[in-house]
PDB file of N, CA and C in Angstrom:
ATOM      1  N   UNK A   1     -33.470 158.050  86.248  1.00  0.00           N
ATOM      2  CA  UNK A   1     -32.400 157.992  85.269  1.00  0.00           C
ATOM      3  C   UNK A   1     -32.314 159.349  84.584  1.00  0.00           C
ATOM      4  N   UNK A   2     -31.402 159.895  83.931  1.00  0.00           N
ATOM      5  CA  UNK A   2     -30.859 160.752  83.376  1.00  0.00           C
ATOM      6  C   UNK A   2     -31.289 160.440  81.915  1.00  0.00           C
ATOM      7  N   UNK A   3     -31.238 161.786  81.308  1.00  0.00           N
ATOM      8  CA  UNK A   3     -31.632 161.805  79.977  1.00  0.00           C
ATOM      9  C   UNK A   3     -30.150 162.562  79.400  1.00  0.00           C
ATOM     10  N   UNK A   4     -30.099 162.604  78.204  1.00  0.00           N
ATOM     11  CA  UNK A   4     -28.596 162.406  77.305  1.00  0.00           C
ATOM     12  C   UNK A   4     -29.442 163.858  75.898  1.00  0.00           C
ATOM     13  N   UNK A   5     -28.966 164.736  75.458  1.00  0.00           N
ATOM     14  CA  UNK A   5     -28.710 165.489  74.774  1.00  0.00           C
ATOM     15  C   UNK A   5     -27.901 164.990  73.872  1.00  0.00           C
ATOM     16  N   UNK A   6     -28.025 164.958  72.534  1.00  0.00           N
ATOM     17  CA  UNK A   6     -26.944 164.892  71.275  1.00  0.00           C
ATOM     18  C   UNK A   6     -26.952 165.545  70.566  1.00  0.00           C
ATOM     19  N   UNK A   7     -26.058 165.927  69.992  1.00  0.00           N
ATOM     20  CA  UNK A   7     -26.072 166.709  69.007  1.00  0.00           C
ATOM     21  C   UNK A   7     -24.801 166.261  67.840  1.00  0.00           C
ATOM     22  N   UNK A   8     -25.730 165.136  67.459  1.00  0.00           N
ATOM     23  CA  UNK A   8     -25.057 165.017  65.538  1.00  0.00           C
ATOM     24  C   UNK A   8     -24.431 165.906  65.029  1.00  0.00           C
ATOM     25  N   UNK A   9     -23.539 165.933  64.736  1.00  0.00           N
ATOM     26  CA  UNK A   9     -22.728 166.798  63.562  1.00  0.00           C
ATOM     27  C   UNK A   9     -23.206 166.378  61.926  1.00  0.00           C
ATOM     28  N   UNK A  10     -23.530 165.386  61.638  1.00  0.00           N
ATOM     29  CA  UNK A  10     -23.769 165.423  60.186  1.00  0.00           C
ATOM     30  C   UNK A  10     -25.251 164.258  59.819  1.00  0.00           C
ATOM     31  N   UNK A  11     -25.705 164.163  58.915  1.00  0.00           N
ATOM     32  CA  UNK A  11     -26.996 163.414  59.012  1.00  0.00           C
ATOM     33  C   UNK A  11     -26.717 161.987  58.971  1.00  0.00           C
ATOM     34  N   UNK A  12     -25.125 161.935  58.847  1.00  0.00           N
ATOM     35  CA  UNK A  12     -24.847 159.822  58.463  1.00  0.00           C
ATOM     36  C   UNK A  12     -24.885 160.096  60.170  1.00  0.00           C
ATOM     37  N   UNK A  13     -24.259 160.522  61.309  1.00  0.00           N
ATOM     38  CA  UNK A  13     -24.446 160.144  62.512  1.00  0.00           C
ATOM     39  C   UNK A  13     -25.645 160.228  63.331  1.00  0.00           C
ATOM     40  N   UNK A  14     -26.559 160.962  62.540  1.00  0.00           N
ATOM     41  CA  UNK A  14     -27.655 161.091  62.918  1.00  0.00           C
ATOM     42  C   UNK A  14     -28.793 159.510  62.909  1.00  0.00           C
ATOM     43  N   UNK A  15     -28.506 159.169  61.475  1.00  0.00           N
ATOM     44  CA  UNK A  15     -28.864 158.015  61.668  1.00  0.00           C
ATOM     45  C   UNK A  15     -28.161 156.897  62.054  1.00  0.00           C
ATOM     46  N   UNK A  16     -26.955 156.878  61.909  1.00  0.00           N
ATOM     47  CA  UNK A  16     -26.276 155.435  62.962  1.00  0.00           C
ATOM     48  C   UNK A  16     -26.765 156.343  64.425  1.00  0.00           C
ATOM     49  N   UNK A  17     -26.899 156.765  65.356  1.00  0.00           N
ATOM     50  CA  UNK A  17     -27.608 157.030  66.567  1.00  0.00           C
ATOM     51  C   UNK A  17     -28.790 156.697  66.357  1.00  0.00           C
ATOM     52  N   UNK A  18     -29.383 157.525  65.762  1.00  0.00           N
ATOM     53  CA  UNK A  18     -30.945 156.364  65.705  1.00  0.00           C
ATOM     54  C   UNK A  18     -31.319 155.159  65.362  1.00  0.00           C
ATOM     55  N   UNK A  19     -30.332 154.111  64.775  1.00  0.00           N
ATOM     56  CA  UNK A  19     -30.540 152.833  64.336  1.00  0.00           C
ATOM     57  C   UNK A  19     -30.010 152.237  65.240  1.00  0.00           C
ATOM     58  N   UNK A  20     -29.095 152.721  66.193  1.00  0.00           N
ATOM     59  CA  UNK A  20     -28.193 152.526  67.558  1.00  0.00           C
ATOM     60  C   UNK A  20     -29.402 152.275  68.498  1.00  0.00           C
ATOM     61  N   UNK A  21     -29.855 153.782  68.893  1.00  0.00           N
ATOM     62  CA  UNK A  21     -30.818 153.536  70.059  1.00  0.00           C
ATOM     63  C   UNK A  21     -32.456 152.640  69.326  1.00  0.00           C
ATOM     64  N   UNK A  22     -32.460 152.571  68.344  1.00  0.00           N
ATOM     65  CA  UNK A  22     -33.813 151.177  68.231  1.00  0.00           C
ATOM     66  C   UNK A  22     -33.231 150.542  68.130  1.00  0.00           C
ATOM     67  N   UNK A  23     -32.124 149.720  67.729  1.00  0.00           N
ATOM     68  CA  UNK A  23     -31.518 148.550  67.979  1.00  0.00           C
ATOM     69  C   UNK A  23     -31.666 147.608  69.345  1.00  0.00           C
ATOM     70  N   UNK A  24     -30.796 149.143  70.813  1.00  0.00           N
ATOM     71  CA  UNK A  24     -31.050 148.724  71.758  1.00  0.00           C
ATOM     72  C   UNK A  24     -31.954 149.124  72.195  1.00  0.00           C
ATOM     73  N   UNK A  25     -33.144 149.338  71.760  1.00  0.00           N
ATOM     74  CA  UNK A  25     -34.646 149.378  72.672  1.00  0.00           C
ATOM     75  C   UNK A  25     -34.491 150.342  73.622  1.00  0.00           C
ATOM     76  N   UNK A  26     -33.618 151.284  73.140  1.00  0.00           N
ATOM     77  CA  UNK A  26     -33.440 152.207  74.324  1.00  0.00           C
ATOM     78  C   UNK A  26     -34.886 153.814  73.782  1.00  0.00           C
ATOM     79  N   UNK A  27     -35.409 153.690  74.636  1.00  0.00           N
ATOM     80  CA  UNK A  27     -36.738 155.493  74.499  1.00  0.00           C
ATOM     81  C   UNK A  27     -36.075 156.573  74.289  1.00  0.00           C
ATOM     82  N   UNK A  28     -36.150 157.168  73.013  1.00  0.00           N
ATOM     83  CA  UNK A  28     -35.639 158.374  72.881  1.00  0.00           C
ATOM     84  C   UNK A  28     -36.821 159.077  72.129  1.00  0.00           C
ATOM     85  N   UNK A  29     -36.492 160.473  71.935  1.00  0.00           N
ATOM     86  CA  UNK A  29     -37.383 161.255  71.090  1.00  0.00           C
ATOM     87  C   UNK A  29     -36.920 162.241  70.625  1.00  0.00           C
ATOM     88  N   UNK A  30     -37.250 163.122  69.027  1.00  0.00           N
ATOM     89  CA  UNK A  30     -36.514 163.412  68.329  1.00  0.00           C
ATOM     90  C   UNK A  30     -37.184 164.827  68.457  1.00  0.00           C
ATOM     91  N   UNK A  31     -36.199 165.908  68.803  1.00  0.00           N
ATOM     92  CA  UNK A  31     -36.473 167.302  68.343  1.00  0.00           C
ATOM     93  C   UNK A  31     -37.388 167.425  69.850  1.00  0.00           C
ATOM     94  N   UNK A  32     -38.345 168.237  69.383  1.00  0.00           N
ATOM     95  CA  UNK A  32     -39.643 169.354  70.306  1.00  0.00           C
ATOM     96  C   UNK A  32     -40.618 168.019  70.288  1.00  0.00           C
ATOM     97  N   UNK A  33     -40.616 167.043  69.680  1.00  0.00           N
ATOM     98  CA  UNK A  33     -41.959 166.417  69.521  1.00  0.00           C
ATOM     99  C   UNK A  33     -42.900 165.876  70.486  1.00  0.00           C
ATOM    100  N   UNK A  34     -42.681 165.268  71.172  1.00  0.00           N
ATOM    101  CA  UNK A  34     -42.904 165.070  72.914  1.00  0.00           C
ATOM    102  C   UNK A  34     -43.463 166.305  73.742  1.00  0.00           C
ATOM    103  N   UNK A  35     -43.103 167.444  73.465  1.00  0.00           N
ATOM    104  CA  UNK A  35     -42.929 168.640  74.294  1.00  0.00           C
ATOM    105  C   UNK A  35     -44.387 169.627  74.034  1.00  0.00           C
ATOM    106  N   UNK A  36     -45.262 170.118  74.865  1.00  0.00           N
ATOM    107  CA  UNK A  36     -46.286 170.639  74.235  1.00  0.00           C
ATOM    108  C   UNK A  36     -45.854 172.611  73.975  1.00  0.00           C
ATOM    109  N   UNK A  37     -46.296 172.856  73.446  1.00  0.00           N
ATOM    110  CA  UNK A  37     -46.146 174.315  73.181  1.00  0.00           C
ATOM    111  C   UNK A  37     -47.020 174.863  74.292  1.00  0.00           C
ATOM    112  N   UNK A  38     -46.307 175.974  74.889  1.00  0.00           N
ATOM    113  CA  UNK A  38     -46.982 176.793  75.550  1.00  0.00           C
ATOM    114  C   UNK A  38     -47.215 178.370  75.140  1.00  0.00           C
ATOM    115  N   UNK A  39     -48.596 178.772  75.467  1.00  0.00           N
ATOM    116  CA  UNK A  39     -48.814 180.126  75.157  1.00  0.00           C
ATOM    117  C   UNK A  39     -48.104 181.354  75.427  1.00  0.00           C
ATOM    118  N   UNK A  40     -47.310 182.052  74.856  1.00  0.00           N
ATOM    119  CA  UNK A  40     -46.462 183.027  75.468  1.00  0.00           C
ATOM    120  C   UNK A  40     -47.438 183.928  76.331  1.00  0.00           C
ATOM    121  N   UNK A  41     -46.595 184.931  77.464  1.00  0.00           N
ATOM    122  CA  UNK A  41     -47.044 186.057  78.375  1.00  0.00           C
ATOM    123  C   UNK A  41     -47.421 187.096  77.173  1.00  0.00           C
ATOM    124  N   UNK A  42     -48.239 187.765  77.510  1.00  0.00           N
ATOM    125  CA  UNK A  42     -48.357 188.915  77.237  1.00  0.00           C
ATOM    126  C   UNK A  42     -47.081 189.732  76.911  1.00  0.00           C
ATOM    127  N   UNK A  43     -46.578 189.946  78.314  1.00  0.00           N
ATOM    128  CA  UNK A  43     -45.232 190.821  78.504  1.00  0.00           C
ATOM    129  C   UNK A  43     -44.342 190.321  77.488  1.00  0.00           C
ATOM    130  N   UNK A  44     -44.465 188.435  77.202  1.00  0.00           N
ATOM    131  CA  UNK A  44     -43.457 188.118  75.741  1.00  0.00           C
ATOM    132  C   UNK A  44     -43.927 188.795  74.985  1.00  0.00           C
ATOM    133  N   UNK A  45     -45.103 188.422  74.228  1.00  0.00           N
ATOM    134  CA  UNK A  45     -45.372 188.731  73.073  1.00  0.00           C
ATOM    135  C   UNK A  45     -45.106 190.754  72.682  1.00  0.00           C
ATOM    136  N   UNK A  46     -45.239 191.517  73.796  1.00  0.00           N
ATOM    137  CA  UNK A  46     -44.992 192.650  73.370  1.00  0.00           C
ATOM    138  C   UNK A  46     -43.697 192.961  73.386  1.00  0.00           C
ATOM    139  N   UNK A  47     -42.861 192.299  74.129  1.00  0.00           N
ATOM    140  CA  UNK A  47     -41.275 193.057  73.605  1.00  0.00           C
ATOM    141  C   UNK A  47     -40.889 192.299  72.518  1.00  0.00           C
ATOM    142  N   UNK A  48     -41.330 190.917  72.318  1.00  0.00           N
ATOM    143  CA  UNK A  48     -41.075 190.723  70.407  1.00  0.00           C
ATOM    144  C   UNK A  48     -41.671 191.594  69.754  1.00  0.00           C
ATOM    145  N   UNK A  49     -43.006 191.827  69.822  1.00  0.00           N
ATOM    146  CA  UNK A  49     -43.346 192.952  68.786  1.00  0.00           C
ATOM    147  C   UNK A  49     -42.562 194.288  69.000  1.00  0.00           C
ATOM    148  N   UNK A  50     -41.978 194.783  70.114  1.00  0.00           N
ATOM    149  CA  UNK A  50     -41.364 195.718  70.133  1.00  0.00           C
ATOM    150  C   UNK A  50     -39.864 195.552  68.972  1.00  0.00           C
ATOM    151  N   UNK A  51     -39.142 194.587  69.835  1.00  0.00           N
ATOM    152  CA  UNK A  51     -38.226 194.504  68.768  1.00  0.00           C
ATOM    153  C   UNK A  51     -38.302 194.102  66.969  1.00  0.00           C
ATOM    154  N   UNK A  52     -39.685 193.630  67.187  1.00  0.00           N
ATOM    155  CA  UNK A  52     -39.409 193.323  65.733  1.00  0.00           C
ATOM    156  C   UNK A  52     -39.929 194.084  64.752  1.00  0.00           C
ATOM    157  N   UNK A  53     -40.452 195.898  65.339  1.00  0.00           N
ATOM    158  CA  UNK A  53     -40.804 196.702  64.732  1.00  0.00           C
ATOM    159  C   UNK A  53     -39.439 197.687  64.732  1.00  0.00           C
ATOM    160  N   UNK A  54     -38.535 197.336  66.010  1.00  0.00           N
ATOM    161  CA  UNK A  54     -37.302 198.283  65.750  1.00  0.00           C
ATOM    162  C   UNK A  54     -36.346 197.811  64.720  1.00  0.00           C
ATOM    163  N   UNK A  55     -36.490 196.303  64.427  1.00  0.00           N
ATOM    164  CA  UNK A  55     -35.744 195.750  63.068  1.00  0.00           C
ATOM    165  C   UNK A  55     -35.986 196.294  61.752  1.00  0.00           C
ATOM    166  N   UNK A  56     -37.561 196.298  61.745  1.00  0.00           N
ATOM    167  CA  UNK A  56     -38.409 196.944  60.687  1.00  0.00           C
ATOM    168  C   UNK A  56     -37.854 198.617  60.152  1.00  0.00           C
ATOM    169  N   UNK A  57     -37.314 199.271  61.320  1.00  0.00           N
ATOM    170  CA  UNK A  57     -37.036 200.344  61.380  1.00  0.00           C
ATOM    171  C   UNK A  57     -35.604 200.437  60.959  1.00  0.00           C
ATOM    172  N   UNK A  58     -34.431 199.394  60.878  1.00  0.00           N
ATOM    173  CA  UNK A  58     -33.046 199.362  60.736  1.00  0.00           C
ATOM    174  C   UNK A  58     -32.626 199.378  61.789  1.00  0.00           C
ATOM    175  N   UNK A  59     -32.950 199.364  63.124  1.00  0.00           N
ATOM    176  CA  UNK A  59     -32.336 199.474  64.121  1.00  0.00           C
ATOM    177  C   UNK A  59     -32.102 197.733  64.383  1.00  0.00           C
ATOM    178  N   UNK A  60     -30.764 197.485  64.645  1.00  0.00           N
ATOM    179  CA  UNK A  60     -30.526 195.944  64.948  1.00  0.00           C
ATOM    180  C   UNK A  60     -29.447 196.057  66.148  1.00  0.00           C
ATOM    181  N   UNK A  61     -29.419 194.680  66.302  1.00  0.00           N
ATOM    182  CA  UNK A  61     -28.582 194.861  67.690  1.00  0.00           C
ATOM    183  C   UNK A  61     -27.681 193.881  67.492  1.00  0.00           C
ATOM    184  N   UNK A  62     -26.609 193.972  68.367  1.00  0.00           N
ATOM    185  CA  UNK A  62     -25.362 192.820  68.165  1.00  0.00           C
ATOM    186  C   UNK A  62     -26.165 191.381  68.562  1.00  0.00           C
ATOM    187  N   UNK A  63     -25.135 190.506  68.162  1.00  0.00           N
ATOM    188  CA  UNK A  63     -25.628 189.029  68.579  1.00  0.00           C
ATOM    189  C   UNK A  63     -25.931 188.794  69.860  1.00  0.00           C
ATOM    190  N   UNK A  64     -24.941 189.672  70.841  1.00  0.00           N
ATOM    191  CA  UNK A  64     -24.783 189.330  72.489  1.00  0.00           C
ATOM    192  C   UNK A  64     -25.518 189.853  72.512  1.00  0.00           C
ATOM    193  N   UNK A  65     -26.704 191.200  72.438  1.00  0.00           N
ATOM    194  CA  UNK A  65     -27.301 192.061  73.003  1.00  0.00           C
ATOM    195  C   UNK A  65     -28.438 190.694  72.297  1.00  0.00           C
ATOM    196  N   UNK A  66     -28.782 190.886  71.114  1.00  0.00           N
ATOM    197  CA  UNK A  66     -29.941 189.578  71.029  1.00  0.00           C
ATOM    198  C   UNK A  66     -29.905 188.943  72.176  1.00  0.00           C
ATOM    199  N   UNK A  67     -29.042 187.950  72.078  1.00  0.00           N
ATOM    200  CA  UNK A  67     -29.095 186.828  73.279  1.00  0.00           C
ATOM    201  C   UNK A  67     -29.493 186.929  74.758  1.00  0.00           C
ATOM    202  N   UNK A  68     -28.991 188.392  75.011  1.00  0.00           N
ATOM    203  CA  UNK A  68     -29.401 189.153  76.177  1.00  0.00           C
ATOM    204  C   UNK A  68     -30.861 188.950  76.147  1.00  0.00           C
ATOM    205  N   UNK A  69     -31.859 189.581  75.373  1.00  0.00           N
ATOM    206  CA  UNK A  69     -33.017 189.926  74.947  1.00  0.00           C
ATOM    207  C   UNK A  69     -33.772 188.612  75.023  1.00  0.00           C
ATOM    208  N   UNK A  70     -33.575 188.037  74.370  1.00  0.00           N
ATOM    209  CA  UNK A  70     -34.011 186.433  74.646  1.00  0.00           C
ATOM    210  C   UNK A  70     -34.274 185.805  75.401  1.00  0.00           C
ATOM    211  N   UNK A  71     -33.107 185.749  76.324  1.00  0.00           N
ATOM    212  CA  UNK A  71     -33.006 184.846  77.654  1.00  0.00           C
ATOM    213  C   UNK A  71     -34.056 185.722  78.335  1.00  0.00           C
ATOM    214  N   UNK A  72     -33.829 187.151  78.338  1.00  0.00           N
ATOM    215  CA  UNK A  72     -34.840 187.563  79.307  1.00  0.00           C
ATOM    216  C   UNK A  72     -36.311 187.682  78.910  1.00  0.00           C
ATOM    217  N   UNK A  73     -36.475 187.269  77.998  1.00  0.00           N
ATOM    218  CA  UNK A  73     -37.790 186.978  77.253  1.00  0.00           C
ATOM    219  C   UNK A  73     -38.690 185.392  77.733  1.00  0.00           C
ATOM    220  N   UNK A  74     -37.285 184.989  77.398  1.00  0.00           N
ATOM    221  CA  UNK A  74     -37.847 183.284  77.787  1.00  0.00           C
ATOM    222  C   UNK A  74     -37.313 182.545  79.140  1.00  0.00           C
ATOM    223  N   UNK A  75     -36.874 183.287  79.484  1.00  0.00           N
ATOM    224  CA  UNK A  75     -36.896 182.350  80.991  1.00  0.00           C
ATOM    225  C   UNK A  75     -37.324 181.333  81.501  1.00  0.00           C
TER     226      UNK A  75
END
């Protein structure tokens, strides 16, 4: 079976969905909680510290160039 993504717009739909799915006994789980954390690479952890010493410095980057940075961070 397929699993379902939501995304509430405000906290009253947040809880009619959750009083929804325990109502019908349906398994869901809320947020990261389920999910274990994993240890970042090396190679992560140094281009965050890279960038987050060039922030330190005033150097910032557009939103798209972030996002760029990211994805290729976290893959």
């Amino acid at each position: 079976m397929e699993s379902l993504i939501i995304y509430p717009d405000s906290p009253k739909q947040y809880e009619v969905l959750k009083a929804f799915l325990e109502e019908m006994k349906i398994h869901f789980s809320i947020g990261w909680q389920n999910v274990e954390p994993k240890e970042l690479e090396q190679w992560q952890k140094d281009m965050l510290d890279k960038r987050l010493e060039s922030i330190e410095q005033g150097n910032f980057k557009e939103k798209k160039e972030a996002h760029k940075i990211f994805d290729k961070c976290f893959k």
